[in-house]
PDB file of N, CA and C in Angstrom:
ATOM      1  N   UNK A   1      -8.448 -11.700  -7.602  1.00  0.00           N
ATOM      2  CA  UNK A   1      -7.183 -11.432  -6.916  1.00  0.00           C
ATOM      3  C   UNK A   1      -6.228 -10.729  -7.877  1.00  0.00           C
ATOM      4  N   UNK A   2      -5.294  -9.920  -7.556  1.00  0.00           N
ATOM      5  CA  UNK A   2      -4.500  -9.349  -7.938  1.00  0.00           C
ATOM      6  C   UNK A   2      -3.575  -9.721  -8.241  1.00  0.00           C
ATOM      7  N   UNK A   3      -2.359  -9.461  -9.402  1.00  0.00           N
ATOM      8  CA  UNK A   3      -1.360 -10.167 -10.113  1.00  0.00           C
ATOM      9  C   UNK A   3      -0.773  -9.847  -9.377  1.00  0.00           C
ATOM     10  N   UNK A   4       0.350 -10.392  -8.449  1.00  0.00           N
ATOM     11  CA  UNK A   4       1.380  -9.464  -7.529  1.00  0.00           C
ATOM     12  C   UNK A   4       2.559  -9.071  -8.348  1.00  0.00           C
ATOM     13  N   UNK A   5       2.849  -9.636  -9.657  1.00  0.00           N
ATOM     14  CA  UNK A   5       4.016  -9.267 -10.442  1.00  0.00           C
ATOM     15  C   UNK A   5       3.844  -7.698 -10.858  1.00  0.00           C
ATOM     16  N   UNK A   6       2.264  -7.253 -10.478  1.00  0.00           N
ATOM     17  CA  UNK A   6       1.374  -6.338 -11.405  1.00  0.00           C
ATOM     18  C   UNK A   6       2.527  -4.789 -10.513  1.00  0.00           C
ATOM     19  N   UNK A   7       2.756  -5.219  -8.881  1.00  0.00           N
ATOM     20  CA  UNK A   7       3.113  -4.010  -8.060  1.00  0.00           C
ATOM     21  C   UNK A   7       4.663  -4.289  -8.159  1.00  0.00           C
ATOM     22  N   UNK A   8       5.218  -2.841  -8.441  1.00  0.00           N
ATOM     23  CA  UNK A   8       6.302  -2.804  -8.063  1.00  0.00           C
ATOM     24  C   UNK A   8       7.063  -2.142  -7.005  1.00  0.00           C
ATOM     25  N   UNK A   9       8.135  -1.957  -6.826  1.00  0.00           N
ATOM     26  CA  UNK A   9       8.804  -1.436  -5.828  1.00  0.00           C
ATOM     27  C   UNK A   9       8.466   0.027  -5.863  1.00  0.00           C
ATOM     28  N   UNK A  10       8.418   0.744  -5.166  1.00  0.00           N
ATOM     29  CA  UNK A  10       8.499   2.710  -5.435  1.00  0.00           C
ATOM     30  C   UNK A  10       7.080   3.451  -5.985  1.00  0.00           C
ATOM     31  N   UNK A  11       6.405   2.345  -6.042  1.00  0.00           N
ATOM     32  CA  UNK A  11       5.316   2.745  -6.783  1.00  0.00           C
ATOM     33  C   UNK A  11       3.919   3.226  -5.525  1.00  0.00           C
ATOM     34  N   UNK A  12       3.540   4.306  -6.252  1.00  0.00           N
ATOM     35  CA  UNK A  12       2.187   5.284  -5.329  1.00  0.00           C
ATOM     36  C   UNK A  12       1.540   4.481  -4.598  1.00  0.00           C
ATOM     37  N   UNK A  13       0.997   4.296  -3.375  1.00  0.00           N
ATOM     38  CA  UNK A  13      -0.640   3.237  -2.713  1.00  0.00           C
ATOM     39  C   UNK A  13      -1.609   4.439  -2.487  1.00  0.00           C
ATOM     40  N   UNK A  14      -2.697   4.575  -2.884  1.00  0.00           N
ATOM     41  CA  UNK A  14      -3.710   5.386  -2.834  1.00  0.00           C
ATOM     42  C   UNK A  14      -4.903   4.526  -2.228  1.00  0.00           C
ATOM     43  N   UNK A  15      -5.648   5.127  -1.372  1.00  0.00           N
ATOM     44  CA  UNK A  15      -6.997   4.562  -0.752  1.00  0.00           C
ATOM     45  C   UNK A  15      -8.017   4.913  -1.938  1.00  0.00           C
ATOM     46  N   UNK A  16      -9.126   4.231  -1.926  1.00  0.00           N
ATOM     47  CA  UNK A  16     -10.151   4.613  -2.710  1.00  0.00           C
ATOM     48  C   UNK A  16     -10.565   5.511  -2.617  1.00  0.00           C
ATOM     49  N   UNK A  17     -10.388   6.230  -1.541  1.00  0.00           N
ATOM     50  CA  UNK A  17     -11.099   8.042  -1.671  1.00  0.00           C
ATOM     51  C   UNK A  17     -10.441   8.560  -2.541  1.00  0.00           C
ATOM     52  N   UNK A  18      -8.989   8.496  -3.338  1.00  0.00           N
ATOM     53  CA  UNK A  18      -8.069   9.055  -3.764  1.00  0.00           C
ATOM     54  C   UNK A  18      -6.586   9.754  -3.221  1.00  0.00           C
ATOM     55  N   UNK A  19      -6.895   9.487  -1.350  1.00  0.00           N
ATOM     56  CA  UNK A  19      -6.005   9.937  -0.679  1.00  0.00           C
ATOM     57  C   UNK A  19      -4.491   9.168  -0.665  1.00  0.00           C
ATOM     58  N   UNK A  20      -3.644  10.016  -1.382  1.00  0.00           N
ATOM     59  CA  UNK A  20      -2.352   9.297  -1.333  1.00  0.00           C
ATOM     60  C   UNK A  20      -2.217   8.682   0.465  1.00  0.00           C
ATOM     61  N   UNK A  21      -1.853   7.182   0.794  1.00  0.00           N
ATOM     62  CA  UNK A  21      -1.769   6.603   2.067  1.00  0.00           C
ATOM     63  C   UNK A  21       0.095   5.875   1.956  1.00  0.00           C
ATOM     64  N   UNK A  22       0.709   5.748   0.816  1.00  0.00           N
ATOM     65  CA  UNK A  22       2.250   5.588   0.865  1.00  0.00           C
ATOM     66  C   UNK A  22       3.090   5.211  -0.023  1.00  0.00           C
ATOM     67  N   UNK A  23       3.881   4.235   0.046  1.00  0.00           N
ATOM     68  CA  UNK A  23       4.844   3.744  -1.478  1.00  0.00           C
ATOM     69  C   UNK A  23       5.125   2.933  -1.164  1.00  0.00           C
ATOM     70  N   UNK A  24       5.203   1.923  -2.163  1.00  0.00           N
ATOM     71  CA  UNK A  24       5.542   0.378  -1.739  1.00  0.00           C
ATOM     72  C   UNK A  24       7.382   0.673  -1.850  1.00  0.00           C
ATOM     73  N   UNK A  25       7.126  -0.340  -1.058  1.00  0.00           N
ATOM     74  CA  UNK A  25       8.840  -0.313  -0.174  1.00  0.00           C
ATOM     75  C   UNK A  25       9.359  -1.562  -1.127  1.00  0.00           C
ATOM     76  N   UNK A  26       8.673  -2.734  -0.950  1.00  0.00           N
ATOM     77  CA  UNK A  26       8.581  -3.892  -1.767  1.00  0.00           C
ATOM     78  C   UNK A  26       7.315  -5.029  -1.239  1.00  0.00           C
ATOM     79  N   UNK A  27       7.065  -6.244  -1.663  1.00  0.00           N
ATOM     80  CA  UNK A  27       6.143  -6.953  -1.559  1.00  0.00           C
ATOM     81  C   UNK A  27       6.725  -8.283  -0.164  1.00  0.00           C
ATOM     82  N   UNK A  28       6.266  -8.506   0.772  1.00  0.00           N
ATOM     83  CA  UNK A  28       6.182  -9.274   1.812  1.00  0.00           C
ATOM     84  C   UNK A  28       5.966 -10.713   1.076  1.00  0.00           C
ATOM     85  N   UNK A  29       6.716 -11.506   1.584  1.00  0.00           N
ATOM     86  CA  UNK A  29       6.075 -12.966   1.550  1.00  0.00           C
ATOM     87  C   UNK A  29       4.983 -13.613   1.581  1.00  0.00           C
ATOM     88  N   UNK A  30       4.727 -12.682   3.067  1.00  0.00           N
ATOM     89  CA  UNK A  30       3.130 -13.121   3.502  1.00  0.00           C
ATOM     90  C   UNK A  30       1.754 -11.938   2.959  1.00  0.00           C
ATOM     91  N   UNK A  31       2.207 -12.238   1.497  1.00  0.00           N
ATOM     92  CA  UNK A  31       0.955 -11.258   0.802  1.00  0.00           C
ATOM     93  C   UNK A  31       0.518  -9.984   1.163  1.00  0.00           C
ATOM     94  N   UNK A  32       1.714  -9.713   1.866  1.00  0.00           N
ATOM     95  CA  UNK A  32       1.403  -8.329   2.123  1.00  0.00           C
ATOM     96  C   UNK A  32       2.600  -6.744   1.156  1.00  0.00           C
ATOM     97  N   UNK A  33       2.341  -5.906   1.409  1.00  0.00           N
ATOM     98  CA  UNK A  33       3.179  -5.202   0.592  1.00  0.00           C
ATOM     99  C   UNK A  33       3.564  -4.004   1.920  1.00  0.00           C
ATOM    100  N   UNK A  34       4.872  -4.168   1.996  1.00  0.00           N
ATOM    101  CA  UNK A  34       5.877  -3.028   3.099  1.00  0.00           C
ATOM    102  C   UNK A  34       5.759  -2.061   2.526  1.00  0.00           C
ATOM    103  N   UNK A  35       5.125  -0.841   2.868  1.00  0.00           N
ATOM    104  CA  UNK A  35       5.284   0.330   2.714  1.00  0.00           C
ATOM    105  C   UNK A  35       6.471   1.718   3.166  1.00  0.00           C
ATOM    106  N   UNK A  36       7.186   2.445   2.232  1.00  0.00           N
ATOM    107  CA  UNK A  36       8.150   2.982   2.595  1.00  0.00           C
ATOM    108  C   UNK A  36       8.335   3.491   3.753  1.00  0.00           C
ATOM    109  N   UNK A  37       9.043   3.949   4.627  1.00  0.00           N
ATOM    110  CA  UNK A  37       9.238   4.521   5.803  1.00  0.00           C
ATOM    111  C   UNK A  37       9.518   5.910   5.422  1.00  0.00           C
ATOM    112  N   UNK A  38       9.726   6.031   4.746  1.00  0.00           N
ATOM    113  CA  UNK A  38      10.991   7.223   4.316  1.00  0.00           C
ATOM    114  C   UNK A  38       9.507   8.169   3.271  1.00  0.00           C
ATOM    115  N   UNK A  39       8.228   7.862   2.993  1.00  0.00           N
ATOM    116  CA  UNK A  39       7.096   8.299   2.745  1.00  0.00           C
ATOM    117  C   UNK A  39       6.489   9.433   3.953  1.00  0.00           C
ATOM    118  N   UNK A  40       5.929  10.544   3.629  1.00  0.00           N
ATOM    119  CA  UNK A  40       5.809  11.721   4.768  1.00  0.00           C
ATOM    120  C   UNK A  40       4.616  11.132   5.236  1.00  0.00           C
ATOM    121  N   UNK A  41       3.766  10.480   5.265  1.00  0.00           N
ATOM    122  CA  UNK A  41       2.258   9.715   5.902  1.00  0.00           C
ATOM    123  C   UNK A  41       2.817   8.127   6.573  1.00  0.00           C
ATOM    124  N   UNK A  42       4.380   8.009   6.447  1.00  0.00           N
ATOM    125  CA  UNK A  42       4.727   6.460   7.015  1.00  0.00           C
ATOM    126  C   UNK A  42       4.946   7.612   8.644  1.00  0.00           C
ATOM    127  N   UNK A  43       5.129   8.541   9.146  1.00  0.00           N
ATOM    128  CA  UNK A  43       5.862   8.778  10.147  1.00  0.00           C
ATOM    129  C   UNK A  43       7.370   8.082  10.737  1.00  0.00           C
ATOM    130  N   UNK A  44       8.004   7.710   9.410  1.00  0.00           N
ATOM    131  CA  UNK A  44       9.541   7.265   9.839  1.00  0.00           C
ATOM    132  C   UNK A  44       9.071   5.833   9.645  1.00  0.00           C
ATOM    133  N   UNK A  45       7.798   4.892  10.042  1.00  0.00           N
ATOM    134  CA  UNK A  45       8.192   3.840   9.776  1.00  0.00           C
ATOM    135  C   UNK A  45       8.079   2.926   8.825  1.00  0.00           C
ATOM    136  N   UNK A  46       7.913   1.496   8.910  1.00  0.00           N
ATOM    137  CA  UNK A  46       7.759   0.759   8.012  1.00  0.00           C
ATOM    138  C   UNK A  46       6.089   0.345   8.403  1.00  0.00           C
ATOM    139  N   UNK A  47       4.826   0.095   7.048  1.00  0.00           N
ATOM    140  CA  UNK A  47       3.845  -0.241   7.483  1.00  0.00           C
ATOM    141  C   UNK A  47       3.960  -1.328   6.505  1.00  0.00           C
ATOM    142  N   UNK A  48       2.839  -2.260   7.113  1.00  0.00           N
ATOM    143  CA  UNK A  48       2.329  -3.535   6.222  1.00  0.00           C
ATOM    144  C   UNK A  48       1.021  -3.409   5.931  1.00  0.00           C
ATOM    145  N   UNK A  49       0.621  -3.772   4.588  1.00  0.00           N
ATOM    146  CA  UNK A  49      -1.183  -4.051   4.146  1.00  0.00           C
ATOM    147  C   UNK A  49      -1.247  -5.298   3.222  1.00  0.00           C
ATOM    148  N   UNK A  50      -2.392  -5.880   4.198  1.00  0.00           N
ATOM    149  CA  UNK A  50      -2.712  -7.087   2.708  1.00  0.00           C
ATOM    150  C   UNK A  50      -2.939  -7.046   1.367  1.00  0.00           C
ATOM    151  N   UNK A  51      -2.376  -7.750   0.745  1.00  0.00           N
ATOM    152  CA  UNK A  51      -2.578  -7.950  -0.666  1.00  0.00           C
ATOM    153  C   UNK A  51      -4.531  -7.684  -1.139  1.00  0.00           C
ATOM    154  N   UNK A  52      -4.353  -8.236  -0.068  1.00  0.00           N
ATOM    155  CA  UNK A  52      -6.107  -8.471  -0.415  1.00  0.00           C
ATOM    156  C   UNK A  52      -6.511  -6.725  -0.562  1.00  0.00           C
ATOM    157  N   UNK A  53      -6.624  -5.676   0.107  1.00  0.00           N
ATOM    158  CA  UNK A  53      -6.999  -4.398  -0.207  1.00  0.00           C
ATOM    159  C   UNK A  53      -6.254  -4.064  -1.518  1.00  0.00           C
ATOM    160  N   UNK A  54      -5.977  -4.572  -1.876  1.00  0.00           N
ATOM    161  CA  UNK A  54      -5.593  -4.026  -3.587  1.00  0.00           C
ATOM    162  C   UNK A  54      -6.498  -4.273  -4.530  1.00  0.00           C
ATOM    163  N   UNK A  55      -7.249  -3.190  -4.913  1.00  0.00           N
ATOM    164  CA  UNK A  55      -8.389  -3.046  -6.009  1.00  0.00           C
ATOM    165  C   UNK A  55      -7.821  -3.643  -7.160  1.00  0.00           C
ATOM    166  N   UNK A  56      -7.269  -2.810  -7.629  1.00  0.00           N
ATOM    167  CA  UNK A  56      -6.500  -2.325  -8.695  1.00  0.00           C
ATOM    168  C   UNK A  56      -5.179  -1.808  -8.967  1.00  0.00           C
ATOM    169  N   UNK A  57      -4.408  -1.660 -10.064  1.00  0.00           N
ATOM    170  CA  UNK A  57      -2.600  -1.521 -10.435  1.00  0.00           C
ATOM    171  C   UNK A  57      -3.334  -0.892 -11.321  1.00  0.00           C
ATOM    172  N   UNK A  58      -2.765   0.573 -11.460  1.00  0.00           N
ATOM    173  CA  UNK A  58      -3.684   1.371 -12.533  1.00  0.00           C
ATOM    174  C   UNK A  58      -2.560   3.146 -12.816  1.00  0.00           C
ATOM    175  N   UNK A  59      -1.848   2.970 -14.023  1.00  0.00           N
ATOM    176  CA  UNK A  59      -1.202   4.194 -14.098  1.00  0.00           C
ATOM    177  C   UNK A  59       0.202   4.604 -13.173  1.00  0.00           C
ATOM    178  N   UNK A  60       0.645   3.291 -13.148  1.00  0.00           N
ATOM    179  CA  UNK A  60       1.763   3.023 -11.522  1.00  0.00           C
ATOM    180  C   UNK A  60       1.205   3.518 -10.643  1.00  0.00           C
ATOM    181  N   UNK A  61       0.226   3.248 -10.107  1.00  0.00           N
ATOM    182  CA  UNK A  61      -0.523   3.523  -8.969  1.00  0.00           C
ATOM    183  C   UNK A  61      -0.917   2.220  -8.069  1.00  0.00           C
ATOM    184  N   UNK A  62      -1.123   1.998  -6.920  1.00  0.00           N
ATOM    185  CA  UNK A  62      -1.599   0.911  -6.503  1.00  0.00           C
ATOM    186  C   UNK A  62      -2.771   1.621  -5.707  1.00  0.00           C
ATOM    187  N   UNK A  63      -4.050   1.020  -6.596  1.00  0.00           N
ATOM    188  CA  UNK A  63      -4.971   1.220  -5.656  1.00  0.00           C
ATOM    189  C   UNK A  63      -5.950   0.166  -4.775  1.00  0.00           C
ATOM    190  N   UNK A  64      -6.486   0.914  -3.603  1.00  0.00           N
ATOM    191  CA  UNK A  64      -6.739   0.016  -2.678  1.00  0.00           C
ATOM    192  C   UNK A  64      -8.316  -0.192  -2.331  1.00  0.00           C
ATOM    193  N   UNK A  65      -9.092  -0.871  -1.552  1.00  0.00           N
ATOM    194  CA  UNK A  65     -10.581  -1.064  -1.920  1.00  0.00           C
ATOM    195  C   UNK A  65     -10.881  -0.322  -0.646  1.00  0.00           C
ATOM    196  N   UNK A  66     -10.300   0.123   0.372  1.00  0.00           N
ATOM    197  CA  UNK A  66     -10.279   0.735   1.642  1.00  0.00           C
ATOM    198  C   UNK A  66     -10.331   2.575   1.444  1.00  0.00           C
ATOM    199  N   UNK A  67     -10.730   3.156   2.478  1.00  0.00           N
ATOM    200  CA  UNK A  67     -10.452   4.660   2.475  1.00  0.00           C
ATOM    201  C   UNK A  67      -9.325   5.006   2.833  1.00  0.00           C
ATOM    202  N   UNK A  68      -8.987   5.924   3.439  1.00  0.00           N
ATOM    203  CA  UNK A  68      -7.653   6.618   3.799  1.00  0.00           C
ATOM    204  C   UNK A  68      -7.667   5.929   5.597  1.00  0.00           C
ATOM    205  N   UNK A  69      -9.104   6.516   6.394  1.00  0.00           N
ATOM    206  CA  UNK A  69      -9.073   6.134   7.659  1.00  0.00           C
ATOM    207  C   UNK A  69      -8.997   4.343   7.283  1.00  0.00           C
ATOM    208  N   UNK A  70      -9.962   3.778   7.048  1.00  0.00           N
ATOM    209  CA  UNK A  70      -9.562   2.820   6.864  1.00  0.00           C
ATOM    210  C   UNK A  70      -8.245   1.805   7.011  1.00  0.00           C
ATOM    211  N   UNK A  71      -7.541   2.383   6.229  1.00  0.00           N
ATOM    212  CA  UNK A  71      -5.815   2.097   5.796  1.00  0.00           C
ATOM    213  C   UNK A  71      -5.097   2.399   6.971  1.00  0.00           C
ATOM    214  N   UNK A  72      -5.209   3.324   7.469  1.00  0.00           N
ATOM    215  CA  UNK A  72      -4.650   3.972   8.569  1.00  0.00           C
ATOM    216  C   UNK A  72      -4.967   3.184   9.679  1.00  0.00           C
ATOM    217  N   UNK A  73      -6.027   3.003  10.183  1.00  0.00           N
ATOM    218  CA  UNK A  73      -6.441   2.432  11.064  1.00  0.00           C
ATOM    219  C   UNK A  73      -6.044   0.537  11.288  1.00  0.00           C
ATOM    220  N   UNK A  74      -6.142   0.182   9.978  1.00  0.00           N
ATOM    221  CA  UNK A  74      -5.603  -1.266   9.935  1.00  0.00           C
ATOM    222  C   UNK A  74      -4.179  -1.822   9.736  1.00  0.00           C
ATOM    223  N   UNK A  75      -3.588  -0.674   8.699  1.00  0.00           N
ATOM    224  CA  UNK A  75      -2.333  -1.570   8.820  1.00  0.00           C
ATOM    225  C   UNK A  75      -1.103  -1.530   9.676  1.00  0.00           C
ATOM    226  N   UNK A  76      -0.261  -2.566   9.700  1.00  0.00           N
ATOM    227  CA  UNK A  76       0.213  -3.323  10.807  1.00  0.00           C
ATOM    228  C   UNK A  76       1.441  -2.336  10.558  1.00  0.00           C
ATOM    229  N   UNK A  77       2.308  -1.936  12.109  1.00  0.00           N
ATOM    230  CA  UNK A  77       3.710  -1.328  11.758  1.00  0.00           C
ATOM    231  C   UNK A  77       4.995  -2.743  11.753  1.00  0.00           C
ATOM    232  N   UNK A  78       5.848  -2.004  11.005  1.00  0.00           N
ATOM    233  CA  UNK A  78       6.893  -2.998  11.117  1.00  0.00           C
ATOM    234  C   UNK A  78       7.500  -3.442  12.361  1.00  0.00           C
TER     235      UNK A  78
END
């Protein structure tokens, strides 16, 4: 499992293909991390992803164990 102190606010989310998917907005209660709205791949809104798809914290990057469709396809809107 992943350090959650490890992600910070503003920082890159990349899918494992390498496809930039958004920016953490900040970290959810419920182990999840809010992704910016204000990101050109949020379409205006706010998204949520589990903690759990986080590979790796690597280079202020947050990377994820999912692809791009993947990511897209699962996570939750605000």
């Amino acid at each position: 499992m992943i350090n959650k102190s490890e992600i910070k606010d503003h920082t890159q989310v990349v899918a494992s293909c390498g496809t930039h998917v958004g920016v953490v907005d900040h970290l959810d209660d419920q182990d999840r991390i809010k992704l910016s709205k204000s990101d050109p791949e949020a379409g205006g809104k706010h998204h949520f992803i589990p903690l759990a798809w986080v590979e790796k914290v690597d280079d202020n990057k947050v990377i994820l164990n999912k692809n791009s469709k993947e990511v897209f396809a699962g996570w939750q809107e605000a």
